[in-house]
N, C-alpha and C. Protein backbone atom coordinates (compact mmCIF):
# COMPACT_ATOMS: atom_id res chain seq x y z
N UNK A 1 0.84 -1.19 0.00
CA UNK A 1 0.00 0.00 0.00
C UNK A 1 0.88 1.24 0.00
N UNK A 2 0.83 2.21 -0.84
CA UNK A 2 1.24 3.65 -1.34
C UNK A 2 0.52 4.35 -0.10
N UNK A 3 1.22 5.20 0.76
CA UNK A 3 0.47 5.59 1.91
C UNK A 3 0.87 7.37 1.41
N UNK A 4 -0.33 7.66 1.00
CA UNK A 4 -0.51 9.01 1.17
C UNK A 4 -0.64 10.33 1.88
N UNK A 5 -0.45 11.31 2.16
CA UNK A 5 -0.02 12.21 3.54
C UNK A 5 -1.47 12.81 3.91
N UNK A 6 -2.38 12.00 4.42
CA UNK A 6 -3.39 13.18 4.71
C UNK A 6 -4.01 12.03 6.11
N UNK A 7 -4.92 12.51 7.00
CA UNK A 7 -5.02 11.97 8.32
C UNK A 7 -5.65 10.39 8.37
N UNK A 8 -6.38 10.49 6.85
CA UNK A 8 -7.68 8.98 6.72
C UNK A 8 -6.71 8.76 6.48
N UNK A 9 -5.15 8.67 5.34
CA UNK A 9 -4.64 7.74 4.40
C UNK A 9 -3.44 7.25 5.52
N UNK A 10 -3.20 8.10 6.44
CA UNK A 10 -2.40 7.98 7.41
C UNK A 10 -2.79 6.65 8.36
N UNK A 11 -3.80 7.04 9.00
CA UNK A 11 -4.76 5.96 9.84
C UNK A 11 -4.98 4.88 8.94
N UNK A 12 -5.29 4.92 7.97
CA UNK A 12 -5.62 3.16 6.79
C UNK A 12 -4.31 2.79 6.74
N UNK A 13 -3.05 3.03 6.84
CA UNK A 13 -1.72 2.86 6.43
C UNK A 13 -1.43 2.20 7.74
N UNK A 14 -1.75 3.16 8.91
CA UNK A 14 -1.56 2.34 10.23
C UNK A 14 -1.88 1.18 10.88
N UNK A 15 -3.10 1.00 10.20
CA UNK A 15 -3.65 -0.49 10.49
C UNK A 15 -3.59 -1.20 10.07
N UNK A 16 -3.54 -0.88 8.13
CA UNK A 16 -2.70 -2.11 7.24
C UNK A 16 -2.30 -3.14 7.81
N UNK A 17 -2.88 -4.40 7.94
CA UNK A 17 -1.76 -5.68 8.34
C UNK A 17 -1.09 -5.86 7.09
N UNK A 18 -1.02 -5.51 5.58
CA UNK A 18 -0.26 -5.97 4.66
C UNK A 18 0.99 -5.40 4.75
N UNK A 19 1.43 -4.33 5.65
CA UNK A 19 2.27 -3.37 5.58
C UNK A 19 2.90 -3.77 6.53
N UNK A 20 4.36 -3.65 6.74
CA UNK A 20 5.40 -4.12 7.30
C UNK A 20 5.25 -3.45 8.76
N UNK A 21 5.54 -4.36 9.68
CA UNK A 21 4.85 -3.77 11.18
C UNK A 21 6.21 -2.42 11.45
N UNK A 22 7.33 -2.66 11.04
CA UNK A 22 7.96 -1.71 10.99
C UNK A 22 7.90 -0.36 10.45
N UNK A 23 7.78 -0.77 9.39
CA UNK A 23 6.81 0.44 8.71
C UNK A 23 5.79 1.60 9.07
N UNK A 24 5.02 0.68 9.74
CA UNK A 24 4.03 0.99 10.37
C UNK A 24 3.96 1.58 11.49
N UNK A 25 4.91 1.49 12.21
CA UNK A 25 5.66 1.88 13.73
C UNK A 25 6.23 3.47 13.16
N UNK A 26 6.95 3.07 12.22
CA UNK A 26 7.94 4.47 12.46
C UNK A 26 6.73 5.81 11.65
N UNK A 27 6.28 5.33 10.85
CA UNK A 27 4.80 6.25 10.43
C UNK A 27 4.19 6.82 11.64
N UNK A 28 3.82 6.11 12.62
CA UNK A 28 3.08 5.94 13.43
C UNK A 28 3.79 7.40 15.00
N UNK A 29 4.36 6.84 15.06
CA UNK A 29 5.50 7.46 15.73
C UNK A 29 6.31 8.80 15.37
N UNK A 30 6.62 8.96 13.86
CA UNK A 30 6.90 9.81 13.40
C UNK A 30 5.93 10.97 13.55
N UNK A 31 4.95 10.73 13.43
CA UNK A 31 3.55 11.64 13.34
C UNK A 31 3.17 12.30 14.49
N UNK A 32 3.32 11.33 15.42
CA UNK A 32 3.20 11.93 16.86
C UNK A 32 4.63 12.75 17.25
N UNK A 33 5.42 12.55 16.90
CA UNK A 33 6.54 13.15 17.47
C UNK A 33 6.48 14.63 16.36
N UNK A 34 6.23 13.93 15.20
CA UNK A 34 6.23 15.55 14.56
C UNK A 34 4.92 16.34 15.18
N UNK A 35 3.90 16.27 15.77
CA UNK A 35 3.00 16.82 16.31
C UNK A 35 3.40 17.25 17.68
N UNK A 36 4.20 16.64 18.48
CA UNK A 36 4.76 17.12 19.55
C UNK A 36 5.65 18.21 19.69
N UNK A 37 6.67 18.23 18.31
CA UNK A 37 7.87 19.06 18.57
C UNK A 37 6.90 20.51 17.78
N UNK A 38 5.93 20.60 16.57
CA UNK A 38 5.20 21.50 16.39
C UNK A 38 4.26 22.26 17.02
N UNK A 39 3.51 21.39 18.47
CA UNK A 39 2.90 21.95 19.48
C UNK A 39 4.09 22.39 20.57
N UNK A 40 5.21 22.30 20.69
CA UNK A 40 5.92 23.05 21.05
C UNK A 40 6.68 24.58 21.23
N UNK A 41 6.96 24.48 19.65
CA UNK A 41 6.77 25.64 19.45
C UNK A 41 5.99 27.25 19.96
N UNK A 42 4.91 27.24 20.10
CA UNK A 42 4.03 27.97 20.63
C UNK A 42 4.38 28.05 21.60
N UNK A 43 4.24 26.88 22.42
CA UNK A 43 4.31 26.94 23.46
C UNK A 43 5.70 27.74 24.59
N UNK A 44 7.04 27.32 23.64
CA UNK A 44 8.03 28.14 23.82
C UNK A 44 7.61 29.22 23.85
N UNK A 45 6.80 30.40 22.89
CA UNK A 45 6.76 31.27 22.91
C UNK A 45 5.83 31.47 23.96
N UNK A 46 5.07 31.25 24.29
CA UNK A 46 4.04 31.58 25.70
C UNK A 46 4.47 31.53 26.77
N UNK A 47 5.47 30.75 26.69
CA UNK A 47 6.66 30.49 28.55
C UNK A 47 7.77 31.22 28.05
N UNK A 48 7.84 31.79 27.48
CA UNK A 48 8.81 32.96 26.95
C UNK A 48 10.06 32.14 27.58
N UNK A 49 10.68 31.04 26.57
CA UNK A 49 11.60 30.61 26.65
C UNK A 49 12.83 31.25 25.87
N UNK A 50 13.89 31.29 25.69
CA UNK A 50 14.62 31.66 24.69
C UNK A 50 14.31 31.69 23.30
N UNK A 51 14.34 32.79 22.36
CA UNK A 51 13.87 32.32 21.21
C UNK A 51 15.13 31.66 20.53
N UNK A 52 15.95 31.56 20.79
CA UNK A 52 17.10 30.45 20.34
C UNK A 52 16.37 29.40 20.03
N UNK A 53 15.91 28.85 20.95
CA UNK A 53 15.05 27.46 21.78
C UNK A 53 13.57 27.14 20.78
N UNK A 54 13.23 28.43 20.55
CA UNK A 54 12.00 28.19 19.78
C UNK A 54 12.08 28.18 18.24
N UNK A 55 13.79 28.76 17.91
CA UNK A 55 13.75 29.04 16.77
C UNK A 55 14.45 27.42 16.29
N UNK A 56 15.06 26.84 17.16
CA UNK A 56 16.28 25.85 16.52
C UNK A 56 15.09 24.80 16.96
N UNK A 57 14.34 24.40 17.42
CA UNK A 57 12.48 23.78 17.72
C UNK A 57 12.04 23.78 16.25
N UNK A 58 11.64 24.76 15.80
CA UNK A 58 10.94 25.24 14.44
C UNK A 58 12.11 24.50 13.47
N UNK A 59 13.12 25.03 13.66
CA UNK A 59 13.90 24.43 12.32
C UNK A 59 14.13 22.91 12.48
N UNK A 60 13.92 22.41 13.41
CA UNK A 60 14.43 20.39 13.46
C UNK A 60 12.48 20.14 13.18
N UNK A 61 11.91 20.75 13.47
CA UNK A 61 10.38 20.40 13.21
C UNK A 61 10.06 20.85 11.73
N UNK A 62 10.73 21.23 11.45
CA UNK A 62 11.14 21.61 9.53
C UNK A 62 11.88 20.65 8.56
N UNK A 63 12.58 20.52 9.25
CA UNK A 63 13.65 19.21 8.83
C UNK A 63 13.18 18.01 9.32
N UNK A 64 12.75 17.50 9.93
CA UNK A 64 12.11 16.42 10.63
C UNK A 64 11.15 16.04 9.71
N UNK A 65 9.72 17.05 9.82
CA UNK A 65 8.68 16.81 8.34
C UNK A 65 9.28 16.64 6.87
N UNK A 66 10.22 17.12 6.70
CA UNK A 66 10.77 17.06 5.07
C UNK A 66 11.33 15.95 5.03
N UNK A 67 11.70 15.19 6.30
CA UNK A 67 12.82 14.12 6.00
C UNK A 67 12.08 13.03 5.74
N UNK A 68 10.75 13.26 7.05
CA UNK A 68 9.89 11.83 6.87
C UNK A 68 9.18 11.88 5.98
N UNK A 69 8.65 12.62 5.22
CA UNK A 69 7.38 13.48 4.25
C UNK A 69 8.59 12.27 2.86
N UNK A 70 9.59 12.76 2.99
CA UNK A 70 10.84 12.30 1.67
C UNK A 70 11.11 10.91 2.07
N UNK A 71 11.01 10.41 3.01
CA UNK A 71 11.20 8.77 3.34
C UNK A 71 9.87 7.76 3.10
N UNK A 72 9.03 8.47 3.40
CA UNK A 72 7.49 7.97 3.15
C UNK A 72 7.29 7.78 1.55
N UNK A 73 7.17 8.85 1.13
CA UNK A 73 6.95 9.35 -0.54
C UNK A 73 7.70 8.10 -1.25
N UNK A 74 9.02 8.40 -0.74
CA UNK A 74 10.10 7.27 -1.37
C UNK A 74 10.60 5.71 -1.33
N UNK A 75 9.76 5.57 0.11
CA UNK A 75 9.69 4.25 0.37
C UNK A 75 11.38 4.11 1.33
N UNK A 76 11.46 4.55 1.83
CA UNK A 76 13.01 4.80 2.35
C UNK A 76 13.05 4.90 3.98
N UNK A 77 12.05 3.75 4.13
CA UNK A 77 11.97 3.87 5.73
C UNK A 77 13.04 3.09 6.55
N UNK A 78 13.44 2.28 6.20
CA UNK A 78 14.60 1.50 6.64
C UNK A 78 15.41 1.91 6.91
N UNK A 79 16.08 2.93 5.93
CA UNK A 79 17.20 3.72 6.19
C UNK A 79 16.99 4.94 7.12
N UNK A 80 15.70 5.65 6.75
CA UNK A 80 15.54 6.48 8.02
C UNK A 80 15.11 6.44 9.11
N UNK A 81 15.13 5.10 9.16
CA UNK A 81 14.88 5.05 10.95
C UNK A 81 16.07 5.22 11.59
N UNK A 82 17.40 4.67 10.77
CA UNK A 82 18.09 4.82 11.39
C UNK A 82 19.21 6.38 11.50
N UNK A 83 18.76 7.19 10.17
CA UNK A 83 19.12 8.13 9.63
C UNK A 83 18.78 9.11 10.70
N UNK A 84 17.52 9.29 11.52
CA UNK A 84 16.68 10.14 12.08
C UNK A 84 17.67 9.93 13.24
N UNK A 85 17.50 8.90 13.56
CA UNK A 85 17.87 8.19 14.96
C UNK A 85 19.29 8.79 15.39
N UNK A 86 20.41 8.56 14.58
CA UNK A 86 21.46 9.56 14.36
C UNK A 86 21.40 11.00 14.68
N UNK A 87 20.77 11.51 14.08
CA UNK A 87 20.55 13.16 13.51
C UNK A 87 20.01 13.69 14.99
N UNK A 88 19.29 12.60 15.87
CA UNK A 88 18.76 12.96 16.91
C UNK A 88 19.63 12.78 18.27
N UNK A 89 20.22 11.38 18.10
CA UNK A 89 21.39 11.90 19.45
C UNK A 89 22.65 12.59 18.88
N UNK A 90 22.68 12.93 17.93
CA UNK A 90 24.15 13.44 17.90
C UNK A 90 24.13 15.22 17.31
N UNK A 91 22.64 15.51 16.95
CA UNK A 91 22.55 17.00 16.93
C UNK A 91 21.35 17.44 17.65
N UNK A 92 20.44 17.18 17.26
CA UNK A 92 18.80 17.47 17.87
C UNK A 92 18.87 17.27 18.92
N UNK A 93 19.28 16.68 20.14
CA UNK A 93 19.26 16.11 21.11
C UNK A 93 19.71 16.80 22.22
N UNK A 94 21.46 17.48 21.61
CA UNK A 94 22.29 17.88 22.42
C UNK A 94 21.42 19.71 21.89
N UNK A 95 21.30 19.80 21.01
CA UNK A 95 20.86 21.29 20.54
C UNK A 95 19.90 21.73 21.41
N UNK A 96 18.78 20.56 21.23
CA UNK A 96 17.72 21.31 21.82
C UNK A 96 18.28 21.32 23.68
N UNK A 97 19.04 20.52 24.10
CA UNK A 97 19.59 20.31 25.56
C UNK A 97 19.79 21.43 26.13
N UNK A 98 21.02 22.25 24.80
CA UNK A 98 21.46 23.45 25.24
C UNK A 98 20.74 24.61 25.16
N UNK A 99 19.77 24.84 23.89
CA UNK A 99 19.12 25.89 23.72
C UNK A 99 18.25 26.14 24.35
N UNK A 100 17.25 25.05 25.08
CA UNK A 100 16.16 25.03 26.17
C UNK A 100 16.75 24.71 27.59
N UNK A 101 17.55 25.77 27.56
CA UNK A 101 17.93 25.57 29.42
C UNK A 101 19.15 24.89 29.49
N UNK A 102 19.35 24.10 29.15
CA UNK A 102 20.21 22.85 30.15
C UNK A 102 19.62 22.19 30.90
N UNK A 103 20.09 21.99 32.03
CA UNK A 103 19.66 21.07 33.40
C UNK A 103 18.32 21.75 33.97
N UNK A 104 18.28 22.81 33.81
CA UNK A 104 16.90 23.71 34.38
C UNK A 104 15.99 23.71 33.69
N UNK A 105 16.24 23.89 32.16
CA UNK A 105 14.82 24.32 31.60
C UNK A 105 14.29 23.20 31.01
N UNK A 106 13.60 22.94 29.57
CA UNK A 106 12.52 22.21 29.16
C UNK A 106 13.27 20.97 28.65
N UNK A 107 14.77 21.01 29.01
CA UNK A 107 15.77 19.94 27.70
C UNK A 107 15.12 18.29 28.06
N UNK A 108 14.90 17.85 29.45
CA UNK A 108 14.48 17.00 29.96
C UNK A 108 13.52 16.06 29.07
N UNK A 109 12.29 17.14 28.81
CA UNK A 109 11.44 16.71 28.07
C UNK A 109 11.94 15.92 26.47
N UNK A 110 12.70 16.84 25.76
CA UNK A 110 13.01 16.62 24.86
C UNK A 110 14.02 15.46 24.51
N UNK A 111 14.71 15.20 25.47
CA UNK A 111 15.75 14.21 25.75
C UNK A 111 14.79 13.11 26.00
N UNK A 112 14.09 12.80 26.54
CA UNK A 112 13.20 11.89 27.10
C UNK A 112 12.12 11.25 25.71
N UNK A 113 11.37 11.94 25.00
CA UNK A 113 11.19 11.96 23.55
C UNK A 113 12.00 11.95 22.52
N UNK A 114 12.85 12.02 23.33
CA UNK A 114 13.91 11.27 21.27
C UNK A 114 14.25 10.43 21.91
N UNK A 115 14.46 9.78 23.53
CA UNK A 115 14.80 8.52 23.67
C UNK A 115 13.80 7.26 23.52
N UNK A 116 12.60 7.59 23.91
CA UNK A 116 11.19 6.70 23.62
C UNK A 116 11.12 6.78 21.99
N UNK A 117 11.36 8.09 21.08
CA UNK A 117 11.16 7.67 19.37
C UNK A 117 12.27 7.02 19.18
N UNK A 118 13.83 7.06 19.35
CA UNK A 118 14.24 5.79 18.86
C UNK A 118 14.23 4.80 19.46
N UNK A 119 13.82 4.04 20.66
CA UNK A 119 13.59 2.82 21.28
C UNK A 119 12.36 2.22 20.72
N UNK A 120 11.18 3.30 20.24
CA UNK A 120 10.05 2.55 19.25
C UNK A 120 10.33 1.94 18.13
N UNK A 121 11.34 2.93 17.29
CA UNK A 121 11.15 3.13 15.80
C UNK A 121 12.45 1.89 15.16
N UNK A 122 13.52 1.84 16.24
CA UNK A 122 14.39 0.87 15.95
C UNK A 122 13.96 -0.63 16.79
N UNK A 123 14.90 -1.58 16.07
CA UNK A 123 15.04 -2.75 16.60
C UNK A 123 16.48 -3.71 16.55
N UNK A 124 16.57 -4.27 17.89
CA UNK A 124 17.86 -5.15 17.58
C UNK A 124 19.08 -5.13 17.95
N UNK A 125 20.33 -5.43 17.10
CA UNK A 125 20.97 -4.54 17.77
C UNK A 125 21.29 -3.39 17.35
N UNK A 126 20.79 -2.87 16.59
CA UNK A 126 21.19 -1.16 15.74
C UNK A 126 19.96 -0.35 17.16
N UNK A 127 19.16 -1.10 17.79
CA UNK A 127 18.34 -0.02 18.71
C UNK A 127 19.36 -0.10 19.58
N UNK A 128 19.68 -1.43 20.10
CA UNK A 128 20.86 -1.63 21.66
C UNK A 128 21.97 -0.15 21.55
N UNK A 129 22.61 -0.81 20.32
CA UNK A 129 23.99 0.57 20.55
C UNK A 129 23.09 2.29 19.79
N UNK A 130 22.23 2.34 19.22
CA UNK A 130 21.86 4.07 19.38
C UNK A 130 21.44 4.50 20.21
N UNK A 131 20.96 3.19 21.21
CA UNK A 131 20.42 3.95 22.69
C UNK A 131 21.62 3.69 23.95
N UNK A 132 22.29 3.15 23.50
CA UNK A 132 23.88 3.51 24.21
C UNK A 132 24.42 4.69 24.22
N UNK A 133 24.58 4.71 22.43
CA UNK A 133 25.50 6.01 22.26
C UNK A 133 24.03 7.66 22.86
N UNK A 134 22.73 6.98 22.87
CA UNK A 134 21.81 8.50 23.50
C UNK A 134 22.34 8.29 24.98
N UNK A 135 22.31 7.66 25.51
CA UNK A 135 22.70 7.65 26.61
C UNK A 135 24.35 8.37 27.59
N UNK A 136 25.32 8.22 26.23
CA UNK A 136 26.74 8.57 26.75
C UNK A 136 26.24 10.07 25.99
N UNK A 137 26.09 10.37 25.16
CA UNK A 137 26.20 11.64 24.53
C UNK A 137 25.12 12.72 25.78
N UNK A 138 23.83 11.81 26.40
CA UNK A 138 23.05 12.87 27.23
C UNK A 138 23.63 12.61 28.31
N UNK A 139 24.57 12.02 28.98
CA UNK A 139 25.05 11.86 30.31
C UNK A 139 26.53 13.37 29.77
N UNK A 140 26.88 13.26 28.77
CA UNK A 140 27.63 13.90 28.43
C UNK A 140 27.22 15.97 28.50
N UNK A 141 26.17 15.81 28.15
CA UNK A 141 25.02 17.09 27.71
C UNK A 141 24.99 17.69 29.39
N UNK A 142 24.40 16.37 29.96
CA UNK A 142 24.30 16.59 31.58
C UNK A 142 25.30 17.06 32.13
N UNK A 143 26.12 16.68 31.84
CA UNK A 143 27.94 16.98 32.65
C UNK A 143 28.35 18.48 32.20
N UNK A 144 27.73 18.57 31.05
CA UNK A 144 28.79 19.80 30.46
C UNK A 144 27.58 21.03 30.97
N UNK A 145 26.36 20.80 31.15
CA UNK A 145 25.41 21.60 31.09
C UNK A 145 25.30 21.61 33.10
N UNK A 146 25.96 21.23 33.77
CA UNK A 146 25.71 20.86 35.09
C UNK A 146 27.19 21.92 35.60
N UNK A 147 28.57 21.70 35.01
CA UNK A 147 29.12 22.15 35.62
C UNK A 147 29.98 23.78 34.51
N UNK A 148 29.32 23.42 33.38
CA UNK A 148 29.13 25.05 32.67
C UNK A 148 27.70 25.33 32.41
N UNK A 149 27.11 25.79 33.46
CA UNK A 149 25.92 26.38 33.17
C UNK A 149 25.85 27.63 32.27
N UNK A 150 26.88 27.94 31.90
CA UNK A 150 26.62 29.25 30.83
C UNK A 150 26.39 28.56 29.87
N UNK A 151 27.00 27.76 29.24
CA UNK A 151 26.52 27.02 27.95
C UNK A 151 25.19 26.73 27.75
């Protein structure tokens, strides 16, 4: 099934049993997470967070939709599960860490949601070691953001 971008073709795609349960997961998941980091936004601006924070938010919630919008279209989910998964502990992750606070402000949240989307969206051992390496890189985020709080 050719899964088309609109909310019915989304939901028929999701339940598909012909469609690869993987598939189906990272669709699934992707959607909610892109709905999370876009209801964010705003919200930065209403808790008058840094607009650093709201602006570098907006741009991974820009890039995020184009990537999956281009993996979907193309059939290229395999590779971006793990493509995303990357992009998220090793830039998105630590970015949004620093730009929303550090240890004080909203980074928590965000760290916590890219660790539940790649523990969904992967499997095996390519999930075991990307949620290793989220783990040393945010223990890392923690350390640097704990004892240089200017950063």
């Amino acid at each position: 099934m050719k899964l088309k971008l609109s909310p019915k073709h989304i939901k028929e795609y999701i339940y598909d049993q012909s469609v690869d349960i993987e598939k189906r997961t990272f669709v699934l998941f992707s959607v909610l997470t892109l709905l999370a980091i876009f209801v964010a936004v705003p919200c930065g601006l209403i808790m008058r967070e840094p607009i650093s924070a709201t602006i570098s938010t907006f741009i991974g919630a820009i890039f995020f939709s184009i990537y999956v919008y281009y993996s979907i279209k193309k059939d290229l989910i395999e590779r971006a599960r793990v493509v995303l998964s990357v992009i998220l502990v090793f830039i998105f992750l630590p970015a949004m860490f620093f730009t929303n606070g550090g240890v004080n402000g909203g980074a928590p949240i965000w760290l916590l949601l890219g660790t539940i989307y790649i523990a969904l969206i992967l499997e095996g051992k390519i999930q075991r070691i990307m949620l290793i390496l989220d783990g040393i890189v945010l223990i890392v985020c923690w350390l640097v953001g704990y004892y240089f709080p200017i950063l």
